[in-house]
N, C-alpha and C. Protein backbone atom coordinates (compact mmCIF):
# COMPACT_ATOMS: atom_id res chain seq x y z
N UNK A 1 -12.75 11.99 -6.84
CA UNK A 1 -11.64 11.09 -7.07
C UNK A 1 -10.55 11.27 -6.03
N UNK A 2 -10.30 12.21 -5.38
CA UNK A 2 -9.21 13.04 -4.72
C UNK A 2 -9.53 12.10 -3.30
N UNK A 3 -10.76 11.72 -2.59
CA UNK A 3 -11.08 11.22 -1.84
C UNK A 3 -11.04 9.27 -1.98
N UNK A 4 -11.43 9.21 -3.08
CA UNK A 4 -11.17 7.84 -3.53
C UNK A 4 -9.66 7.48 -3.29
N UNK A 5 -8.99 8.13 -4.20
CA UNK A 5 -7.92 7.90 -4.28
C UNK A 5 -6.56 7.93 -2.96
N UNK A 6 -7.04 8.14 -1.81
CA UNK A 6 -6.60 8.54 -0.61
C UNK A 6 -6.47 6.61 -0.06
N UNK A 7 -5.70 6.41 0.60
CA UNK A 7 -5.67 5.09 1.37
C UNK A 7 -6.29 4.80 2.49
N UNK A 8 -7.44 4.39 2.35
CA UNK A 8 -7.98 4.31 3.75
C UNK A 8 -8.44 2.89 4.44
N UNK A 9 -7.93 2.48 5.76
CA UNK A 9 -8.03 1.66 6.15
C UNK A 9 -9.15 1.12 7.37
N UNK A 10 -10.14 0.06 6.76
CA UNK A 10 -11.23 -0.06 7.50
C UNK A 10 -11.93 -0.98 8.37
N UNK A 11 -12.44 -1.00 9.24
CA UNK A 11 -12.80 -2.09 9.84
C UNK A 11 -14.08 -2.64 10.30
N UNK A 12 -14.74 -3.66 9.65
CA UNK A 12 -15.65 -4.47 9.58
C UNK A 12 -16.43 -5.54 10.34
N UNK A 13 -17.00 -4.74 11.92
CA UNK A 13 -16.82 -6.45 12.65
C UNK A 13 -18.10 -7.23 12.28
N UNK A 14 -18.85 -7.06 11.43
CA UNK A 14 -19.90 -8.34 11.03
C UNK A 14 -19.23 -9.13 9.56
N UNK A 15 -18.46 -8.98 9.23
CA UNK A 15 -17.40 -9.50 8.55
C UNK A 15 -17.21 -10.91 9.01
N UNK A 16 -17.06 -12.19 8.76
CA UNK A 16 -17.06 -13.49 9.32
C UNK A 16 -16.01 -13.80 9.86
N UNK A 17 -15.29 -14.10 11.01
CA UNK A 17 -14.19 -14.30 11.84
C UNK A 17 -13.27 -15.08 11.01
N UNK A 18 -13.75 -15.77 10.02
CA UNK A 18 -12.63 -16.61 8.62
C UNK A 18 -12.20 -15.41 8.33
N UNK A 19 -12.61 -14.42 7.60
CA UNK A 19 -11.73 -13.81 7.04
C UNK A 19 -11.01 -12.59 7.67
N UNK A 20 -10.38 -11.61 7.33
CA UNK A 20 -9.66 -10.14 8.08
C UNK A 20 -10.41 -9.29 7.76
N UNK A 21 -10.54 -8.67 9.28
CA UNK A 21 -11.42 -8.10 9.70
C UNK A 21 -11.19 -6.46 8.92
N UNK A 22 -9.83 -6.20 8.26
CA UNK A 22 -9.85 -4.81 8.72
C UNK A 22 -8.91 -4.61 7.17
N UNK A 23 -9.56 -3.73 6.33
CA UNK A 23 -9.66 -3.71 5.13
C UNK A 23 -8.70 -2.46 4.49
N UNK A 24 -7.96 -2.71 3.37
CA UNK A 24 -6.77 -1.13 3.22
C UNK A 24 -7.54 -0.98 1.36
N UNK A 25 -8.16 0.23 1.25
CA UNK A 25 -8.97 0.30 0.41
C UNK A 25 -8.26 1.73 -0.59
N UNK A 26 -8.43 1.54 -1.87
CA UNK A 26 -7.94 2.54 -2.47
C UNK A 26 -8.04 2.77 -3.64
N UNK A 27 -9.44 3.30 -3.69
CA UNK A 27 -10.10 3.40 -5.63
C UNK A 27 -10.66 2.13 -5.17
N UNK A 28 -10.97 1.36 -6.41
CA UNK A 28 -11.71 -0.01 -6.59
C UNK A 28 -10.87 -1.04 -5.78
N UNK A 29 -9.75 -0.82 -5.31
CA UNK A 29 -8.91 -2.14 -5.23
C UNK A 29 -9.02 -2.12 -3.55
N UNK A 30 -8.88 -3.33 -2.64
CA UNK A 30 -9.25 -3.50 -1.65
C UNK A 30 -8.62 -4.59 -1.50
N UNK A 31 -7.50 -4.78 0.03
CA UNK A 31 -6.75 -5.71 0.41
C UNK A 31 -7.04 -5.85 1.73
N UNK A 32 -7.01 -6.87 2.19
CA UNK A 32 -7.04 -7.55 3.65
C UNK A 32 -5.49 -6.78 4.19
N UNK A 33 -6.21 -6.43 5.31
CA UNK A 33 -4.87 -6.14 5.93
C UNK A 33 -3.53 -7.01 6.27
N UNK A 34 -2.25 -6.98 6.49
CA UNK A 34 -2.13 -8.33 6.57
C UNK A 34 -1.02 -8.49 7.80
N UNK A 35 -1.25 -7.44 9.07
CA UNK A 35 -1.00 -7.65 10.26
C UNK A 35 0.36 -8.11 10.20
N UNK A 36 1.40 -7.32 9.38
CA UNK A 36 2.86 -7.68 9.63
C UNK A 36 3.43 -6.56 10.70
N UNK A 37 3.81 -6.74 11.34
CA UNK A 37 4.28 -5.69 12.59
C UNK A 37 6.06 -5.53 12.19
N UNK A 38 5.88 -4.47 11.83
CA UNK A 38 7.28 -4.12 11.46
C UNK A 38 8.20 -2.90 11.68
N UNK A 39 7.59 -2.87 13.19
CA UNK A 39 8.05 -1.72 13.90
C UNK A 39 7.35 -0.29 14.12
N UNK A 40 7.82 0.45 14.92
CA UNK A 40 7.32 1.96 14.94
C UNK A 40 8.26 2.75 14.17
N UNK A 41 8.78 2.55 12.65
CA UNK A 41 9.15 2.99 11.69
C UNK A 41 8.91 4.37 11.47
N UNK A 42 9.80 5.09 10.42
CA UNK A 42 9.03 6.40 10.00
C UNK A 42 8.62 6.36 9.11
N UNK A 43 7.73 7.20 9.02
CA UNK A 43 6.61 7.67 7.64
C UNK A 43 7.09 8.55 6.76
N UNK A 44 6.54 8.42 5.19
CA UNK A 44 7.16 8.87 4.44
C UNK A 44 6.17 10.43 4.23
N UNK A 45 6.38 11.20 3.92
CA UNK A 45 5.36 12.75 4.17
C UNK A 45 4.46 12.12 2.53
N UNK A 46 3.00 12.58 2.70
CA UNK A 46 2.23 12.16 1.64
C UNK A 46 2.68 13.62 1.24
N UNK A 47 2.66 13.58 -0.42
CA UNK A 47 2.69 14.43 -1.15
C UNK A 47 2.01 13.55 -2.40
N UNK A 48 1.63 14.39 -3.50
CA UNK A 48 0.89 14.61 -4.63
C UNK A 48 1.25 13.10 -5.47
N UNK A 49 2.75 12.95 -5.51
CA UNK A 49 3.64 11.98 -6.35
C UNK A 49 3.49 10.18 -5.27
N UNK A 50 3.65 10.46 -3.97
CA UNK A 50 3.17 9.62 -2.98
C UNK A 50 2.02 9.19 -3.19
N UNK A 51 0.87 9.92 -3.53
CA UNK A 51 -0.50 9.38 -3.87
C UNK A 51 -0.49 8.51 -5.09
N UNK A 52 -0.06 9.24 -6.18
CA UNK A 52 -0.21 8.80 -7.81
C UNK A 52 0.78 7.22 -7.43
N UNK A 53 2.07 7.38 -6.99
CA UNK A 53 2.16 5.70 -6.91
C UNK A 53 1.55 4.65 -5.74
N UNK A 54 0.52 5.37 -4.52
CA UNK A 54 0.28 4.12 -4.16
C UNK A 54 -1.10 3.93 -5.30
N UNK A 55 -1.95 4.16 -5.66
CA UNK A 55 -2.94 4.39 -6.80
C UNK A 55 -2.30 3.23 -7.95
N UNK A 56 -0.99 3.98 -8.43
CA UNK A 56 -0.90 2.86 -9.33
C UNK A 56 -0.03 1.69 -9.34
N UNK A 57 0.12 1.48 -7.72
CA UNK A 57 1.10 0.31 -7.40
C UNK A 57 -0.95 -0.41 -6.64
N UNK A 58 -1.50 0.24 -6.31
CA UNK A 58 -2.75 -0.78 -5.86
C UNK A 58 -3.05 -1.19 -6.99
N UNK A 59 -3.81 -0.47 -7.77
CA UNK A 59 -4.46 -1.21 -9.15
C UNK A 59 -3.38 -2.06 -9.95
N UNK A 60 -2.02 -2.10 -9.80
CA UNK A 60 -1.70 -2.93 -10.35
C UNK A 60 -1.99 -4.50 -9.52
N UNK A 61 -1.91 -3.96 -8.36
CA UNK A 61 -1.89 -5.18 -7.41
C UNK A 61 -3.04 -5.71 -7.36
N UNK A 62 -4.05 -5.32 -7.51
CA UNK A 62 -5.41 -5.33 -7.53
C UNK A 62 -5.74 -6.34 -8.93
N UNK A 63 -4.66 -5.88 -9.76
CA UNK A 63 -5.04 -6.64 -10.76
C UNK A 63 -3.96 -7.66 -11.44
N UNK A 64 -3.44 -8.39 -10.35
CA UNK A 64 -2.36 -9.42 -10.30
C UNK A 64 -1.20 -8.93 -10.81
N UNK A 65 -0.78 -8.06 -11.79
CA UNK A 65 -0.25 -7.70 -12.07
C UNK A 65 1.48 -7.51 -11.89
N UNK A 66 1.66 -6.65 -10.78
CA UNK A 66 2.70 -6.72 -9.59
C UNK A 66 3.41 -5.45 -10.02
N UNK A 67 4.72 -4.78 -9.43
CA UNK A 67 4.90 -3.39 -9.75
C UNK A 67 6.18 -3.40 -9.22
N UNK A 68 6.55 -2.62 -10.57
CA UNK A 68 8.21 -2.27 -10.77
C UNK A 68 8.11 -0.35 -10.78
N UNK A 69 8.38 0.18 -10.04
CA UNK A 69 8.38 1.54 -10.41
C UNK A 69 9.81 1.39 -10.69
N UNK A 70 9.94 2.36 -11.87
CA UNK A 70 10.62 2.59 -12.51
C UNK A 70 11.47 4.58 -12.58
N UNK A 71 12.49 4.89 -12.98
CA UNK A 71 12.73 6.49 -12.57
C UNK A 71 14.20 6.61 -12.47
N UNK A 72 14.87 7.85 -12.23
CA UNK A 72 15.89 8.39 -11.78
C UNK A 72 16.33 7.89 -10.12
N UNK A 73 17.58 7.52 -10.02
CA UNK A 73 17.96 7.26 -8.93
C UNK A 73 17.52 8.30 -7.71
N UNK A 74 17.61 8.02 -6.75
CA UNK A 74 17.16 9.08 -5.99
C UNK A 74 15.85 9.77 -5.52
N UNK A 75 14.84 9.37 -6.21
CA UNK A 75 13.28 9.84 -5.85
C UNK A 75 12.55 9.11 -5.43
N UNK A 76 12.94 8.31 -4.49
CA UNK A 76 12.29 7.47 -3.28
C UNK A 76 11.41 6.38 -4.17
N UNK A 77 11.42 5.73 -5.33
CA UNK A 77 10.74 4.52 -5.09
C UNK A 77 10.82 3.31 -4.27
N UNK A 78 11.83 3.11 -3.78
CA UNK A 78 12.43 2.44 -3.28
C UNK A 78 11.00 2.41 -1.76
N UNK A 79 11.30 4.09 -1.06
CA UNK A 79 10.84 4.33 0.52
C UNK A 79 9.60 4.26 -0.03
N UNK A 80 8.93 4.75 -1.40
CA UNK A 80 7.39 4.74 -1.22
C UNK A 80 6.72 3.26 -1.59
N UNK A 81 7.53 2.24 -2.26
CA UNK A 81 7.32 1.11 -1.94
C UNK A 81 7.34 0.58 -0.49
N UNK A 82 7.95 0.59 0.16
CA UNK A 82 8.46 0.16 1.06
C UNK A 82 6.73 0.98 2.11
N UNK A 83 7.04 1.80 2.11
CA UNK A 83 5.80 2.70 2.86
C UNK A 83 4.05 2.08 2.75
N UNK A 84 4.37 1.92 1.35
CA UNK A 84 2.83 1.11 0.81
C UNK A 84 3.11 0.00 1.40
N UNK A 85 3.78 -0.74 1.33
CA UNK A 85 3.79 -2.41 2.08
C UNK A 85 3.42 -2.27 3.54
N UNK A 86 3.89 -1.35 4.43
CA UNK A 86 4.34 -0.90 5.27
C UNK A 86 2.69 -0.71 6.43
N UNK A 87 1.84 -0.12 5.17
CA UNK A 87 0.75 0.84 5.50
C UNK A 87 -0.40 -0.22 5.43
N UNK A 88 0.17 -1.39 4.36
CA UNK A 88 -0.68 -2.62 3.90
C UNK A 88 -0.54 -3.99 5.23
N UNK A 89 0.61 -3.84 5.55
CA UNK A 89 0.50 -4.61 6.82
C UNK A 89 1.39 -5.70 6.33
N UNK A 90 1.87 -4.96 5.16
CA UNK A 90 2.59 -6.80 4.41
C UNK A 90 4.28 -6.32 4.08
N UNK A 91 4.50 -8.04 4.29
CA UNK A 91 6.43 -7.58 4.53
C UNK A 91 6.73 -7.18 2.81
N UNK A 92 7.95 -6.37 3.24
CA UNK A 92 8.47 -5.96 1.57
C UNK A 92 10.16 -6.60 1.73
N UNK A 93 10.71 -7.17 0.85
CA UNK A 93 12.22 -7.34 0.35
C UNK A 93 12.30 -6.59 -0.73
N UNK A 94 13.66 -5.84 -0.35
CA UNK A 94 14.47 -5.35 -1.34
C UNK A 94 15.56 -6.05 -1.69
N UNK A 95 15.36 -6.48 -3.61
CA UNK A 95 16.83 -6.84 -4.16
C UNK A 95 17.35 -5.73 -4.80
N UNK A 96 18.74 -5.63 -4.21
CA UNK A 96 19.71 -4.68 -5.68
C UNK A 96 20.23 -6.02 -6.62
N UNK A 97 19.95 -5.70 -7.60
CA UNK A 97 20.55 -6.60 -8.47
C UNK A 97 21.46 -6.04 -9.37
């Protein structure tokens, strides 16, 4: 599971030129990359808690769902959202409301 659960991003060239070529996979759930270029940014350090929410921000996504992490001010949901979008190739907005 430890290996499953890891983000790994792959690339497919007998894959049909319609679709994206290059795949961000994690457990069962599997997204097209989606080639947003959003700089040479920094990375957030993977740790234990970094894993468990991209896991359960994919499967939610995976399963239309969509994802609110929720928590104490201060413990980066905010950057590890932002990081998963980031890693996915797809733009993220932040509202404070």
């Amino acid at each position: 599971f430890q290996w499953q659960s890891q983000l790994k991003q792959t690339y497919d060239p007998s894959d049909s030129p319609v679709n994206s070529l290059t795949k961000c996979k994690v457990c069962d759930a599997e997204f097209d990359y989606g080639f947003e270029y959003l700089g040479n940014g920094p990375r957030l350090v993977i740790t234990p808690l970094t894993d468990r929410i991209y896991v359960t921000a994919t499967q939610a996504l995976n399963l239309k769902m969509g994802c609110a992490p929720a928590g104490p001010a201060g413990t980066g949901k905010t950057e590890s959202t932002k990081d998963l979008a980031s890693a996915l190739g797809k733009c993220c907005y932040v509202f404070n409301c």
